[in-house]
N, C-alpha and C. Protein backbone atom coordinates (compact mmCIF):
# COMPACT_ATOMS: atom_id res chain seq x y z
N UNK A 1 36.13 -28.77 -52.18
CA UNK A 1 35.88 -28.67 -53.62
C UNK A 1 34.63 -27.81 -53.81
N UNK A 2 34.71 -26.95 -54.60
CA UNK A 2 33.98 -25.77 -54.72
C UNK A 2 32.41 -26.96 -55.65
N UNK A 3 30.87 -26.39 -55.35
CA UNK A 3 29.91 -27.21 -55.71
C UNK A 3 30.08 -27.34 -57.10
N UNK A 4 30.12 -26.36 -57.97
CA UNK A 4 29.95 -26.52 -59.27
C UNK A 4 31.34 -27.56 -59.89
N UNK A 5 32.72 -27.56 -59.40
CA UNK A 5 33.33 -28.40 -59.40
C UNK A 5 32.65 -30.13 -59.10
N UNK A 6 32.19 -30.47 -58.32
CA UNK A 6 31.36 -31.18 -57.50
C UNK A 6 30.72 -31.90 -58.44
N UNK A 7 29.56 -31.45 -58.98
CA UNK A 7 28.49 -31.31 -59.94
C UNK A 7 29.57 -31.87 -61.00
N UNK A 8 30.46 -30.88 -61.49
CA UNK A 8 31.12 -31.47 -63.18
C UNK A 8 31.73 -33.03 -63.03
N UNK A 9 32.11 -33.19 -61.91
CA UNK A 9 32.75 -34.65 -61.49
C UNK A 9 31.80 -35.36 -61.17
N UNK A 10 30.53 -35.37 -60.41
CA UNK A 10 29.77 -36.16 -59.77
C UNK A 10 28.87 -36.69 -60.40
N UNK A 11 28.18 -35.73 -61.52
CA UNK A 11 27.33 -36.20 -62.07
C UNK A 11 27.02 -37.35 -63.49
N UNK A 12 28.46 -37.17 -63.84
CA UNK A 12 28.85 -37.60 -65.23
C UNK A 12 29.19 -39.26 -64.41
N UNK A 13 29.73 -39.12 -63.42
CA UNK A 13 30.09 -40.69 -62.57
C UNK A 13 28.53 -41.86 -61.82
N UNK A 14 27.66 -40.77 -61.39
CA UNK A 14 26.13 -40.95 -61.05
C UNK A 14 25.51 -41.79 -62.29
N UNK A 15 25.81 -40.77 -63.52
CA UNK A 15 25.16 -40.97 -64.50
C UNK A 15 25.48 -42.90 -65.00
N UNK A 16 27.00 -42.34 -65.22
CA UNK A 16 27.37 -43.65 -65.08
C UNK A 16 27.12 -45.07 -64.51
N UNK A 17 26.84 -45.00 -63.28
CA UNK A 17 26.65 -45.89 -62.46
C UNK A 17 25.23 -46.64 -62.40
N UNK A 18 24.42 -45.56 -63.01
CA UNK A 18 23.07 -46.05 -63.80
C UNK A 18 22.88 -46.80 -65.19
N UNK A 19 23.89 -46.20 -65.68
CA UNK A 19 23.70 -46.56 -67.35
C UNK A 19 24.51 -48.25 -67.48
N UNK A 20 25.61 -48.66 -66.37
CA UNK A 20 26.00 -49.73 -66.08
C UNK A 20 25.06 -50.20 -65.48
N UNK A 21 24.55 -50.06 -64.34
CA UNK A 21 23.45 -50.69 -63.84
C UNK A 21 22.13 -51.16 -64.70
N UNK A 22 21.75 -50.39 -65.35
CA UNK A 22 20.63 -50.62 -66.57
C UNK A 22 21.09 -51.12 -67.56
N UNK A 23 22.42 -51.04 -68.19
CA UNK A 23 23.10 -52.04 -68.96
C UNK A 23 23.02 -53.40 -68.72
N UNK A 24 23.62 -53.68 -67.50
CA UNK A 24 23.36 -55.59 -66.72
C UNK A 24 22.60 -56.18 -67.19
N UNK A 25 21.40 -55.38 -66.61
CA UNK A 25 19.81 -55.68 -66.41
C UNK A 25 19.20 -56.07 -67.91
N UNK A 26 19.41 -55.06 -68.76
CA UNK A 26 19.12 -55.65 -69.94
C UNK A 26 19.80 -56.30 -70.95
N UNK A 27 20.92 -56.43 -70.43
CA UNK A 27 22.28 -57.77 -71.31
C UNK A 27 21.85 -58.85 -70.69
N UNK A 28 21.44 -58.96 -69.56
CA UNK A 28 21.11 -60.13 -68.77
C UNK A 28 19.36 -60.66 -69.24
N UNK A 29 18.71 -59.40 -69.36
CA UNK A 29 17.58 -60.00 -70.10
C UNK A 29 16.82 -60.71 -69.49
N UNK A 30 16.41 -60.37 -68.22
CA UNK A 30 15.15 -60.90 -68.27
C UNK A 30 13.99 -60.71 -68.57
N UNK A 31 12.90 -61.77 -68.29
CA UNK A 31 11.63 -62.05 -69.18
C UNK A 31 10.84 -60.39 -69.49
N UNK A 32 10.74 -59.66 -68.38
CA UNK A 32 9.91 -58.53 -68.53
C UNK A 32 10.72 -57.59 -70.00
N UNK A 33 12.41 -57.55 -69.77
CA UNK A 33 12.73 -56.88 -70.39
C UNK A 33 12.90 -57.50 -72.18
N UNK A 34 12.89 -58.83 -72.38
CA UNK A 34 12.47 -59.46 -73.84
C UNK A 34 11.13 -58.83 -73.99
N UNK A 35 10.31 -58.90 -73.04
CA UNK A 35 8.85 -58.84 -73.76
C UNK A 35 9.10 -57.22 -74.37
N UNK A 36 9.71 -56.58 -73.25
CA UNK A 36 9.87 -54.99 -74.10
C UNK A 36 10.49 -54.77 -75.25
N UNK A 37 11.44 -55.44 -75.08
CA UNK A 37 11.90 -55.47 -76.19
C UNK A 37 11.01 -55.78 -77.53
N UNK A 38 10.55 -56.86 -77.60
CA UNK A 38 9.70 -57.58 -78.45
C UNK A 38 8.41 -56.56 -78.76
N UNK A 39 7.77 -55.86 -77.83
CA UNK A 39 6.83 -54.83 -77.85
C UNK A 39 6.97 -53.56 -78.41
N UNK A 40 8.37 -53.06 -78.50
CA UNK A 40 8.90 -51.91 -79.22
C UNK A 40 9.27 -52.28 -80.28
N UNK A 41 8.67 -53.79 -81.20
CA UNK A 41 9.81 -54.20 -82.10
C UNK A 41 11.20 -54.35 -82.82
N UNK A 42 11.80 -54.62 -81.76
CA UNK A 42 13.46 -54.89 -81.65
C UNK A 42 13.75 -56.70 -82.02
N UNK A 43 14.46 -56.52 -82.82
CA UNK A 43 14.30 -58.28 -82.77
C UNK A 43 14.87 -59.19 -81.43
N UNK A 44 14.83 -60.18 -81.41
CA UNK A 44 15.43 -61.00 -80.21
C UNK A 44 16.76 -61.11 -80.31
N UNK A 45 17.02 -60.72 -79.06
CA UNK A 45 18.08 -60.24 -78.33
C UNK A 45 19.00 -59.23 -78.55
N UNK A 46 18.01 -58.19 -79.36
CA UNK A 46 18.78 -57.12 -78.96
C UNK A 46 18.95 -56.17 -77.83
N UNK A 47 18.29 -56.51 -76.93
CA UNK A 47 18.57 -56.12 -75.18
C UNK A 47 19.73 -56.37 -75.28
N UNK A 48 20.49 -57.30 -75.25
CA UNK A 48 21.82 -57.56 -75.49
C UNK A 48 23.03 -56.39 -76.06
N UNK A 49 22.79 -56.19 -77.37
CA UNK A 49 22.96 -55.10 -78.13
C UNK A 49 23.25 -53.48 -76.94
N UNK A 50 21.69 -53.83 -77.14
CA UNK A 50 21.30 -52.40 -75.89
C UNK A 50 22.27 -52.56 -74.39
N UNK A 51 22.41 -53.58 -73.59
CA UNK A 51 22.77 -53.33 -72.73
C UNK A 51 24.55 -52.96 -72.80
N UNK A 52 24.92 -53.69 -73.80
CA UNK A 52 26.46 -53.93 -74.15
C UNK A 52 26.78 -52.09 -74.46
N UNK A 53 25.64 -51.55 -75.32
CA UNK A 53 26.29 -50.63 -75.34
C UNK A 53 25.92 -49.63 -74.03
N UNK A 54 25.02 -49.84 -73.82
CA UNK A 54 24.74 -48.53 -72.24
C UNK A 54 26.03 -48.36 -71.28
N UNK A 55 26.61 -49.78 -71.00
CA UNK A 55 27.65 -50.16 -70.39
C UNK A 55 29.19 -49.61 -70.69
N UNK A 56 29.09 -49.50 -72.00
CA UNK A 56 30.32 -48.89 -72.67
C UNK A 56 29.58 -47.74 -72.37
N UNK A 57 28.82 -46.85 -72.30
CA UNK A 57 28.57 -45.60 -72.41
C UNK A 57 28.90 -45.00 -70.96
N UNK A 58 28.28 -45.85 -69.99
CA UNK A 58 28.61 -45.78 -68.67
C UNK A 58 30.41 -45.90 -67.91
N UNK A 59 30.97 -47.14 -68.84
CA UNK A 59 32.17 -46.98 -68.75
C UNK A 59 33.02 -45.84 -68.71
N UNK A 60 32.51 -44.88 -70.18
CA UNK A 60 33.05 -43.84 -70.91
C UNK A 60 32.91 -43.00 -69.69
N UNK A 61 31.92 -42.88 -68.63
CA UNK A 61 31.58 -41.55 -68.31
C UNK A 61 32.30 -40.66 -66.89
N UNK A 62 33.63 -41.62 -66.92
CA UNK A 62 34.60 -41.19 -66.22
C UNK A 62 35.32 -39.82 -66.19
N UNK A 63 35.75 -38.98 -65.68
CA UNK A 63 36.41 -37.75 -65.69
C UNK A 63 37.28 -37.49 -67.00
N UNK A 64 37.76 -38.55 -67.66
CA UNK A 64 38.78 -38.36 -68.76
C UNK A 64 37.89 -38.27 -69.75
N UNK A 65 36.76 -38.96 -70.07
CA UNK A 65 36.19 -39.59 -71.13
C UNK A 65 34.57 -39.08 -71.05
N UNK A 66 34.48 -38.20 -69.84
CA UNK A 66 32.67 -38.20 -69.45
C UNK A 66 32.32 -37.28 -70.85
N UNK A 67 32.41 -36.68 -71.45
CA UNK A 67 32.05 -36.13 -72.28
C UNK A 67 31.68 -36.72 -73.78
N UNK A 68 32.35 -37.91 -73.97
CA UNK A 68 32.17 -39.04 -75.18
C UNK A 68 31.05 -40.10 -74.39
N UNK A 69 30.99 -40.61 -73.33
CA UNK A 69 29.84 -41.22 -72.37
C UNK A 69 28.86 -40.57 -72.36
N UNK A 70 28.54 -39.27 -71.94
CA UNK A 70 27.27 -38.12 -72.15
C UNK A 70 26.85 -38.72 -73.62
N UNK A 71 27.35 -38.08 -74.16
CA UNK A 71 26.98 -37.69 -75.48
C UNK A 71 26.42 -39.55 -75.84
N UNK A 72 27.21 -40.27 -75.87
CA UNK A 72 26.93 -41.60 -76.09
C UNK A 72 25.41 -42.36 -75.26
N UNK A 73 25.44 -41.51 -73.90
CA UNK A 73 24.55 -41.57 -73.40
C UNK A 73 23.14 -41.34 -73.66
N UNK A 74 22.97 -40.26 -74.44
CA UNK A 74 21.94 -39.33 -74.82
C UNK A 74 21.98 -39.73 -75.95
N UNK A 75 21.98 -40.69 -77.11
CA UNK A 75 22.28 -41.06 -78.28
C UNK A 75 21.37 -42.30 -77.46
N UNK A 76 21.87 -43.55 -76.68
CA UNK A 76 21.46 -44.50 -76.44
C UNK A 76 19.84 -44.41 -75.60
N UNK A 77 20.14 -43.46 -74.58
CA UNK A 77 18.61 -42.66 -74.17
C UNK A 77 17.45 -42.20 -75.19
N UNK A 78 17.83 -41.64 -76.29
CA UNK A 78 17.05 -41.04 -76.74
C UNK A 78 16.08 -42.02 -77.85
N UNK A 79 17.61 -43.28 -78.15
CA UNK A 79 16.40 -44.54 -78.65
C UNK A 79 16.05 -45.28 -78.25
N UNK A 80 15.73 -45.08 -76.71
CA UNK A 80 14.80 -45.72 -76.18
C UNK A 80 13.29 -44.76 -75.64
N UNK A 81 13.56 -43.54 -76.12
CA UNK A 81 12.39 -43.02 -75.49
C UNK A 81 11.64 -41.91 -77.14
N UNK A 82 12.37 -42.60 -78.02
CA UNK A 82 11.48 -42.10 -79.57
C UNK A 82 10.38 -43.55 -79.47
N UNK A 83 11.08 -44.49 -79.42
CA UNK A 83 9.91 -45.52 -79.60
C UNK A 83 8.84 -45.93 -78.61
N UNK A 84 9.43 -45.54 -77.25
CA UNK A 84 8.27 -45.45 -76.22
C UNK A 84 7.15 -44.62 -76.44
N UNK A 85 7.62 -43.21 -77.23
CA UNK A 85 6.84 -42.64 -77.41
C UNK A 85 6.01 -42.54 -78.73
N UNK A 86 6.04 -42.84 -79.86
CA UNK A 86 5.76 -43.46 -80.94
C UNK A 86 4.77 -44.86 -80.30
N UNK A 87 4.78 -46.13 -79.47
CA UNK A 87 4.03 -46.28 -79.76
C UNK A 87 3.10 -46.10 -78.14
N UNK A 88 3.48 -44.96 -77.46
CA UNK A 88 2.50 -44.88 -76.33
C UNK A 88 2.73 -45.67 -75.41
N UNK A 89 4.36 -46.13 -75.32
CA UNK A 89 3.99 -46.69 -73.45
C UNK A 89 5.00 -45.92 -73.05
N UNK A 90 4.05 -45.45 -72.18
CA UNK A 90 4.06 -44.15 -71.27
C UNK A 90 4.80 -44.91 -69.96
N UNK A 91 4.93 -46.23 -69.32
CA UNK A 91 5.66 -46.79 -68.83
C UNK A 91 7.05 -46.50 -68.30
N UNK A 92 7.65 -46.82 -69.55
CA UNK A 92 9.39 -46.07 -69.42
C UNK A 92 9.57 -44.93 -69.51
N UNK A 93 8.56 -44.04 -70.24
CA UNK A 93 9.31 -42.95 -70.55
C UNK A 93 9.54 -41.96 -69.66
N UNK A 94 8.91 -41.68 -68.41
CA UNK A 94 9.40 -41.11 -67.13
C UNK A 94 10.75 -40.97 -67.29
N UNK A 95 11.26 -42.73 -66.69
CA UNK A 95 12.76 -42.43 -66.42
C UNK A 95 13.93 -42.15 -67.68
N UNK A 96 13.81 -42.68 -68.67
CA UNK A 96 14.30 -42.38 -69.46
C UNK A 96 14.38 -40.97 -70.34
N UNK A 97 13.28 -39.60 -69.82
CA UNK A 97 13.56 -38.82 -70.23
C UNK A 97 14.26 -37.94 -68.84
N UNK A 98 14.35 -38.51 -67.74
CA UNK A 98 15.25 -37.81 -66.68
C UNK A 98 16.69 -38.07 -67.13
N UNK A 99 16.83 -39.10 -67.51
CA UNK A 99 17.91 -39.56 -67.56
C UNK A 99 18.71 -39.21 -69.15
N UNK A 100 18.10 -38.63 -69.29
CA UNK A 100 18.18 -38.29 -71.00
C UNK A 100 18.40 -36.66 -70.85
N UNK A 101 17.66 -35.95 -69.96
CA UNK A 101 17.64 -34.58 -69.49
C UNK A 101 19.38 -34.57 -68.47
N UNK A 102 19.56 -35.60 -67.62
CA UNK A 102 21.05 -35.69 -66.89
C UNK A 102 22.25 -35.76 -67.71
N UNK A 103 21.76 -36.85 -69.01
CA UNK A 103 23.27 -37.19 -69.85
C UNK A 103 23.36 -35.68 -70.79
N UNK A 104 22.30 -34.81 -70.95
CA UNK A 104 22.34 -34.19 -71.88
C UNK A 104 23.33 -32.44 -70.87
N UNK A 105 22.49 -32.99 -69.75
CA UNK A 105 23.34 -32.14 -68.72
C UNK A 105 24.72 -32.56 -68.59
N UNK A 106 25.39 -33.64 -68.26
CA UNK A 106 26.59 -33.70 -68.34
C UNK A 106 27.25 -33.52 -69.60
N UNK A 107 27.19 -33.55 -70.97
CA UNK A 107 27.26 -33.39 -71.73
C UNK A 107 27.87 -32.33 -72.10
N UNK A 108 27.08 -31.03 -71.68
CA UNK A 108 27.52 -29.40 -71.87
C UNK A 108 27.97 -28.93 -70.40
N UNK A 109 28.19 -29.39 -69.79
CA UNK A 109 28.68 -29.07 -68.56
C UNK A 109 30.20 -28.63 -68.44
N UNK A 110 30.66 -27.29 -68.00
CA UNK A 110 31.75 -26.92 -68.27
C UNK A 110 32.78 -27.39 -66.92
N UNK A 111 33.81 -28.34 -67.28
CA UNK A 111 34.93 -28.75 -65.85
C UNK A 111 35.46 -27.18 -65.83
């Protein structure tokens, strides 16, 4: 399989496999991730909210569908890293703007 082939399949599935993974984590909610929550002013339990949808986004980001997952991706990324940055924790926003820079890459990525 030629690389750039590679890349249009691989990355949108990568992406995926994070955005499920970080979905869990914050549907499942634990203590560190309430307090964030609570610190970005989100009411209680919307980690929940948040993770339910990352998960569907991650779902989406299969070969048939990676292009509605991207995009869904970078929608769900991007509100988590306006309010990190708004109120200054510099904390998350590392990963969440890599990961925001990847979904936005799979996104326009031509199969």
């Amino acid at each position: 399989m030629p690389l750039d082939k590679l890349i249009a399949v691989g990355l949108p599935i990568a992406l995926g496999v994070v955005m499920i993974g970080a979905g869990a984590v914050n549907f499942i909610g634990p203590r560190s991730i309430r307090d964030s929550f609570a610190r970005w002013g989100y009411p209680p339990r919307f980690h929940r909210v948040t993770g339910g949808l990352e998960m569907t986004a991650g779902l989406l980001l299969i070969p048939a569908t990676s292009r509605a997952g991207a995009i869904g991706s970078v929608m769900i990324l991007l509100a988590a890293v306006i309010p990190s940055s708004a109120i200054r924790d510099w904390t998350h926003l590392p990963g969440a703007v890599v990961l925001t820079a990847v979904a936005v890459a799979a996104a326009t990525i031509r199969k």
